[in-house]
Protein backbone atom coordinates (compact mmCIF):
# COMPACT_ATOMS: atom_id res chain seq x y z
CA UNK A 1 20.21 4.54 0.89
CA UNK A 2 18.32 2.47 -2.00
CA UNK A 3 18.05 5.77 -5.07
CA UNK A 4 15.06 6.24 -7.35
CA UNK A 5 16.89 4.34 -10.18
CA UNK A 6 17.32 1.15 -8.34
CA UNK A 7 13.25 1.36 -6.89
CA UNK A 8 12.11 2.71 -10.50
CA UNK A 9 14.17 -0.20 -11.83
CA UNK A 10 13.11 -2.77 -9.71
CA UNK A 11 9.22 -1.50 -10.12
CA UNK A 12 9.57 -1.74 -14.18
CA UNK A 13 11.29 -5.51 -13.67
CA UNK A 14 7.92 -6.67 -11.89
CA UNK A 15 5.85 -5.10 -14.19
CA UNK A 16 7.54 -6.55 -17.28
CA UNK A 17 7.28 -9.77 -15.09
CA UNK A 18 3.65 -9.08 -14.53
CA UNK A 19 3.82 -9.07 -18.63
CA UNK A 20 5.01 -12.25 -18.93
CA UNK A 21 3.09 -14.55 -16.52
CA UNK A 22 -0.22 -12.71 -18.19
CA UNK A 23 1.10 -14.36 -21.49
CA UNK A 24 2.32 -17.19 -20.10
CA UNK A 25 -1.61 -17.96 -18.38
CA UNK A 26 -2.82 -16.93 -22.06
CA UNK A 27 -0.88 -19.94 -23.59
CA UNK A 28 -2.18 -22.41 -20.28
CA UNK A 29 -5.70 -21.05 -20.90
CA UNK A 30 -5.18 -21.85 -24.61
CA UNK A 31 -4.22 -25.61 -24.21
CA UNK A 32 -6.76 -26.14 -22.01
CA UNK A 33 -9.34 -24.53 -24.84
CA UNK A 34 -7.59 -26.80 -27.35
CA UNK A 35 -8.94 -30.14 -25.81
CA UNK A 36 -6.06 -32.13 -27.17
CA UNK A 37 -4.46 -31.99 -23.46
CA UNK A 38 -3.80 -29.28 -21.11
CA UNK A 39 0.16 -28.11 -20.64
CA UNK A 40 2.09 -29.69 -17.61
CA UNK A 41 1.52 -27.38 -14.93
CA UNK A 42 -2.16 -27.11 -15.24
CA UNK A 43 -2.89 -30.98 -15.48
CA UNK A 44 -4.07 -31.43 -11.82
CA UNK A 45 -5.26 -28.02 -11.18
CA UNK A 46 -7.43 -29.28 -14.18
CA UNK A 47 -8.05 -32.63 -13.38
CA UNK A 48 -9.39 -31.10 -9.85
CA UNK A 49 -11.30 -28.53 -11.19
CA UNK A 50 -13.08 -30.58 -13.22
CA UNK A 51 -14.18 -33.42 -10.04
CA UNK A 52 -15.10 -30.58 -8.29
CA UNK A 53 -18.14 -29.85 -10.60
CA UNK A 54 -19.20 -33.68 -10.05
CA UNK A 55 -18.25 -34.68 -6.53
CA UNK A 56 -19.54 -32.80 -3.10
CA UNK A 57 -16.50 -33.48 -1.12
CA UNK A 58 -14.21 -32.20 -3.68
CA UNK A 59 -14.21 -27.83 -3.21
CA UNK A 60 -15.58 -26.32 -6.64
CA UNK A 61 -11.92 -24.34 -7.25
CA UNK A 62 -11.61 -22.50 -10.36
CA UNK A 63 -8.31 -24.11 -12.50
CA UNK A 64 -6.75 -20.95 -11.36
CA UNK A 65 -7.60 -21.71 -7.53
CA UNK A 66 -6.50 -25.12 -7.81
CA UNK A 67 -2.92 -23.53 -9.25
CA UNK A 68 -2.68 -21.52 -6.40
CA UNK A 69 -2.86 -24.23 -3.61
CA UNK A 70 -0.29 -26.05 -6.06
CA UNK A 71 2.24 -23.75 -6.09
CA UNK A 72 2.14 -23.46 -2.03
CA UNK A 73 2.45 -26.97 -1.89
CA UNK A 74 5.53 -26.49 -4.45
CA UNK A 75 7.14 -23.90 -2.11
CA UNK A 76 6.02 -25.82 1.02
CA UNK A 77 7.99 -28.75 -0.38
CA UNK A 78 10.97 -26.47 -1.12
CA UNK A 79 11.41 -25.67 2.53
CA UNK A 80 11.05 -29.45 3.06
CA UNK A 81 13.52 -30.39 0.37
CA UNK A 82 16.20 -27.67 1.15
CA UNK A 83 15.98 -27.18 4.87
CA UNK A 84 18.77 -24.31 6.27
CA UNK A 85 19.77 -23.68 2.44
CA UNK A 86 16.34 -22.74 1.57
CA UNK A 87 16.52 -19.01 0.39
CA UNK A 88 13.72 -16.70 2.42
CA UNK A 89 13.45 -14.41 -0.15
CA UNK A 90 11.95 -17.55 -2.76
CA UNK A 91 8.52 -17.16 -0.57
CA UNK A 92 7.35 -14.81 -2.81
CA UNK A 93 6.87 -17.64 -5.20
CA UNK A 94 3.19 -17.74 -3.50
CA UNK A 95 3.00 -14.01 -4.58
CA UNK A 96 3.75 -15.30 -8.21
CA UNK A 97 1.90 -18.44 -7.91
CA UNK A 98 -1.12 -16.19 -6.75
CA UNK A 99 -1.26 -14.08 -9.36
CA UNK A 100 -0.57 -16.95 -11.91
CA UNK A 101 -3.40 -18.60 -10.78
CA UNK A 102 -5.44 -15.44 -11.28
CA UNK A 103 -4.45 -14.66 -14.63
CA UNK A 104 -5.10 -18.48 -15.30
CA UNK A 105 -9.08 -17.95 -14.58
CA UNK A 106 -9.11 -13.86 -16.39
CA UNK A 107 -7.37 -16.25 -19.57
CA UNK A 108 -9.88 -19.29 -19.35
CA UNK A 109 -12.75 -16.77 -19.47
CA UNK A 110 -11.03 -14.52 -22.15
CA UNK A 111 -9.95 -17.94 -24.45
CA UNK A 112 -13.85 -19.12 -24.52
CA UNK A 113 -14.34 -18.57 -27.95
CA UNK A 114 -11.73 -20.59 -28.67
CA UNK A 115 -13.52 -23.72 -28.03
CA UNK A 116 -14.29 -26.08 -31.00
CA UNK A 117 -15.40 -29.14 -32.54
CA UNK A 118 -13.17 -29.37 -35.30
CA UNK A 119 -10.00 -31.23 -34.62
CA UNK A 120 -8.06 -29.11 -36.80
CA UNK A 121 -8.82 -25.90 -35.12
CA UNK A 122 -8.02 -27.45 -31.76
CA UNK A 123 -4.88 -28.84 -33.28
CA UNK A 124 -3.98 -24.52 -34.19
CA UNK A 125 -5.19 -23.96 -30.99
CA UNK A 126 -2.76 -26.19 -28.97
CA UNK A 127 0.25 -25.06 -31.19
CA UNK A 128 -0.55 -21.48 -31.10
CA UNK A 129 -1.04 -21.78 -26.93
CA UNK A 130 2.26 -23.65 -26.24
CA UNK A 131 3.88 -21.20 -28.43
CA UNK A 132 2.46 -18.25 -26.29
CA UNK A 133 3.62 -20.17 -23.12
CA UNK A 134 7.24 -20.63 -24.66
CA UNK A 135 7.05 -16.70 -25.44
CA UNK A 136 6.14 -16.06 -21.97
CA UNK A 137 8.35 -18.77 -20.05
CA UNK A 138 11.41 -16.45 -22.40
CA UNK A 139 10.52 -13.52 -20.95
CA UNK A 140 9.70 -14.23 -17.59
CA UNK A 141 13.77 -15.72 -17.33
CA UNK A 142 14.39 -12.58 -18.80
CA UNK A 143 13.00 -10.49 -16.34
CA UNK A 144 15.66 -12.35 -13.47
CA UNK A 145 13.01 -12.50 -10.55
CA UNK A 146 11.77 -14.73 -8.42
CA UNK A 147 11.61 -18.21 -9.81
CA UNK A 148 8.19 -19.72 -10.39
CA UNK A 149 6.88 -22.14 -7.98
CA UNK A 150 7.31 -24.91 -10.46
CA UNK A 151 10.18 -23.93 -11.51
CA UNK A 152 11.44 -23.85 -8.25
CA UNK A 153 10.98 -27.40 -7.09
CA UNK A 154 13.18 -28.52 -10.14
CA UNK A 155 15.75 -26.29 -8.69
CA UNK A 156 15.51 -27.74 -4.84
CA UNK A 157 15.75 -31.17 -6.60
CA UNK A 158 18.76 -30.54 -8.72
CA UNK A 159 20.39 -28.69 -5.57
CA UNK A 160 19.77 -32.03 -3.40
CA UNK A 161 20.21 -34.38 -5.65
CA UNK A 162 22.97 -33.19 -8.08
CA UNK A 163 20.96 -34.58 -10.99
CA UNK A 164 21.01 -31.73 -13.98
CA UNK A 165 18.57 -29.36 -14.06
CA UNK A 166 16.78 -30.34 -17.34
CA UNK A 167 16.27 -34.03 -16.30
CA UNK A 168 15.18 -32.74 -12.79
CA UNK A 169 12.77 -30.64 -14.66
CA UNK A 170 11.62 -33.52 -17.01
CA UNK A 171 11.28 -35.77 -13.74
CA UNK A 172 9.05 -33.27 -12.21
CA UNK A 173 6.84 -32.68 -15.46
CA UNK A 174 6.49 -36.52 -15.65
CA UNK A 175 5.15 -36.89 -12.01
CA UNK A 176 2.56 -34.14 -12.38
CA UNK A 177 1.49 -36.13 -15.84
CA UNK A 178 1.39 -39.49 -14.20
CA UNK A 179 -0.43 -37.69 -10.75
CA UNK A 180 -2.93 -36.28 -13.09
CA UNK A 181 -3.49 -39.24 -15.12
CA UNK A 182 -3.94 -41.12 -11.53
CA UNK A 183 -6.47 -38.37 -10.13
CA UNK A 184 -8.43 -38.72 -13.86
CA UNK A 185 -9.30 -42.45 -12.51
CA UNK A 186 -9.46 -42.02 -8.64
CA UNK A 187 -11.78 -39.35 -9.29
CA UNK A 188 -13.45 -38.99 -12.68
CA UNK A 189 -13.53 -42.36 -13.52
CA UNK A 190 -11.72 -42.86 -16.56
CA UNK A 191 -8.44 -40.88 -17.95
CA UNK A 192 -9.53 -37.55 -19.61
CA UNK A 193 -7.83 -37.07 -22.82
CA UNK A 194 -9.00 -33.88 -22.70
CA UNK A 195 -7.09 -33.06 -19.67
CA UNK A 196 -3.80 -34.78 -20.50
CA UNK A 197 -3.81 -36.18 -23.93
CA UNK A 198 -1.39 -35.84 -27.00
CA UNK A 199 -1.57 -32.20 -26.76
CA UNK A 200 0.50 -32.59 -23.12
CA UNK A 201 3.25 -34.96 -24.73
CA UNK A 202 3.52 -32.27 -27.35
CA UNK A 203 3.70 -29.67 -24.94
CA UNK A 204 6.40 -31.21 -22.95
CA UNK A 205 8.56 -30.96 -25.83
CA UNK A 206 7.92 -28.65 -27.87
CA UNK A 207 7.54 -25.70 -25.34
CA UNK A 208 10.95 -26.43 -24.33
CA UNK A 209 12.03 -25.70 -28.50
CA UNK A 210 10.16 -22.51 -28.15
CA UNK A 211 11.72 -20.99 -25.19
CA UNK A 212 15.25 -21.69 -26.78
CA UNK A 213 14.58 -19.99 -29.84
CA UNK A 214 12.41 -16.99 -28.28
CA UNK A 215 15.58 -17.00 -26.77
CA UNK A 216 17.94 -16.17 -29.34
CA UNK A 217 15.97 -13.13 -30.21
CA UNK A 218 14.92 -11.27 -27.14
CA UNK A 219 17.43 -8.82 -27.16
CA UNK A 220 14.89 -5.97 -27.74
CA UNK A 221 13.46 -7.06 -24.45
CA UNK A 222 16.60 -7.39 -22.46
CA UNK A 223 17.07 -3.50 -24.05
CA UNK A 224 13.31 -3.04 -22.55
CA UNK A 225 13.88 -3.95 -18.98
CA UNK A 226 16.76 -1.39 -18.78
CA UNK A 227 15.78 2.12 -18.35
CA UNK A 228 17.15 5.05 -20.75
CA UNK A 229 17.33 8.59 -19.17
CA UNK A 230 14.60 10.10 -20.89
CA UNK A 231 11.91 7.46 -19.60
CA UNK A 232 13.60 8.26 -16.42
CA UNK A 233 13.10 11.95 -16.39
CA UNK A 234 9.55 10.64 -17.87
CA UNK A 235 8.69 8.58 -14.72
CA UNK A 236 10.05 11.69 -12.59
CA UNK A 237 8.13 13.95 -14.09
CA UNK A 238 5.11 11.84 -13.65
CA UNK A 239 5.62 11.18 -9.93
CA UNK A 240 5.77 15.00 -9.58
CA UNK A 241 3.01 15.97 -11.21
CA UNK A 242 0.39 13.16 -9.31
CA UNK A 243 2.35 14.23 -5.93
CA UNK A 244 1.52 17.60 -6.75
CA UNK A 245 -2.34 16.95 -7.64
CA UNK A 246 -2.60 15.26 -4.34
């Protein structure tokens, strides 16, 4: 029998999860505002969003909407990739990529003042977003869920393959850059710096720094996702009082 620690546990992991992918979308939504270059995993949900306002046969999908139907695709090639070892459970990556994508669009319309002219500000822009998205990739690891979608196809590679997970990773981000890049001509005409520029090489790298040293000092989180008895009796007490209103 499963006892109201473990559920009460289990329901503050996915909210602290629910935490993190809302600041990891903040950081996406940021990049995107910076026009410098968008970060890895929204460069074709971009690139798409963006020939849907210009060609009929293209659906007009928010960023966010085009996210979603990537991360199916991600899981759908998981299955593909790992076969029999595929783990069931890892289909509620579309659960996470859904709400990913939907805290994607709540960010892009929350981030519009963000937009500028001055190179400068969309420099602070792009730095300050990929270190949000390093803040967030920390503390989703942290919470020890469900892998993201993208995530997940680096794993299914590296399981396959036996290459590292980092390179698998790297190879992944670098065929979503060069897919996007190839979209930005098949479709828009012309690459898009705006879409993937400098601020996507930077990204690459340097969100990769941030998570490693958000790392090192996330300890007062790890303390966070573990309950102490008095928000315990807290929750308890709650869940008494709202059973006993209704």
């Amino acid at each position: 029998m499963i006892k109201k620690e473990e559920v009460i546990s289990f329901v503050w992991q996915h909210i602290l999860l629910l935490v993190s992918l809302y600041v990891m979308t903040f950081g996406v939504a940021a990049c995107v505002r910076s026009q410098l270059g968008s970060s890895v995993i929204s460069t074709i949900p971009y690139v798409m969003a963006s020939a849907g306002k210009m060609l009929d046969y293209i659906p007009g999908w928010t960023i966010g909407g085009y996210t979603i139907m990537m991360n199916a695709i991600f899981v759908v090639l998981q299955i593909l990739i790992l076969r029999r070892n595929f783990e069931w459970v890892q289909l509620f990556q579309l659960a996470i990529g859904f709400i990913f994508g939907m805290f994607i669009d709540l960010n892009m319309v929350l981030t519009q003042w963000m937009v500028s002219e001055n190179i400068l500000v969309n420099a602070l822009v792009q730095i300050a977003g990929c270190t949000i998205l390093g803040f967030g990739i920390a503390m989703e690891v942290k919470c020890g869920s469900v892998t993201m979608p993208g995530e997940g196809i680096s794993i299914a590679i590296h399981k396959v393959t036996g290459w590292p997970f980092p390179k698998a990773k790297i190879r992944v981000d670098i065929t979503l850059v060069v897919l996007a890049v190839l979209f930005c001509f098949l479709l828009l005409g012309s690459w898009k710096w705006e879409i993937v520029g400098i601020g996507t090489l930077f990204a690459m790298v340097y969100v990769g720094v941030t998570v490693r040293l958000f790392n090192k000092h996330l300890a007062w989180f790890d303390r966070l996702l573990h309950y102490r008895p008095g928000c315990r009796r807290y929750v308890y007490g709650l869940a008494r009082y709202i059973r006993r209103q209704l």
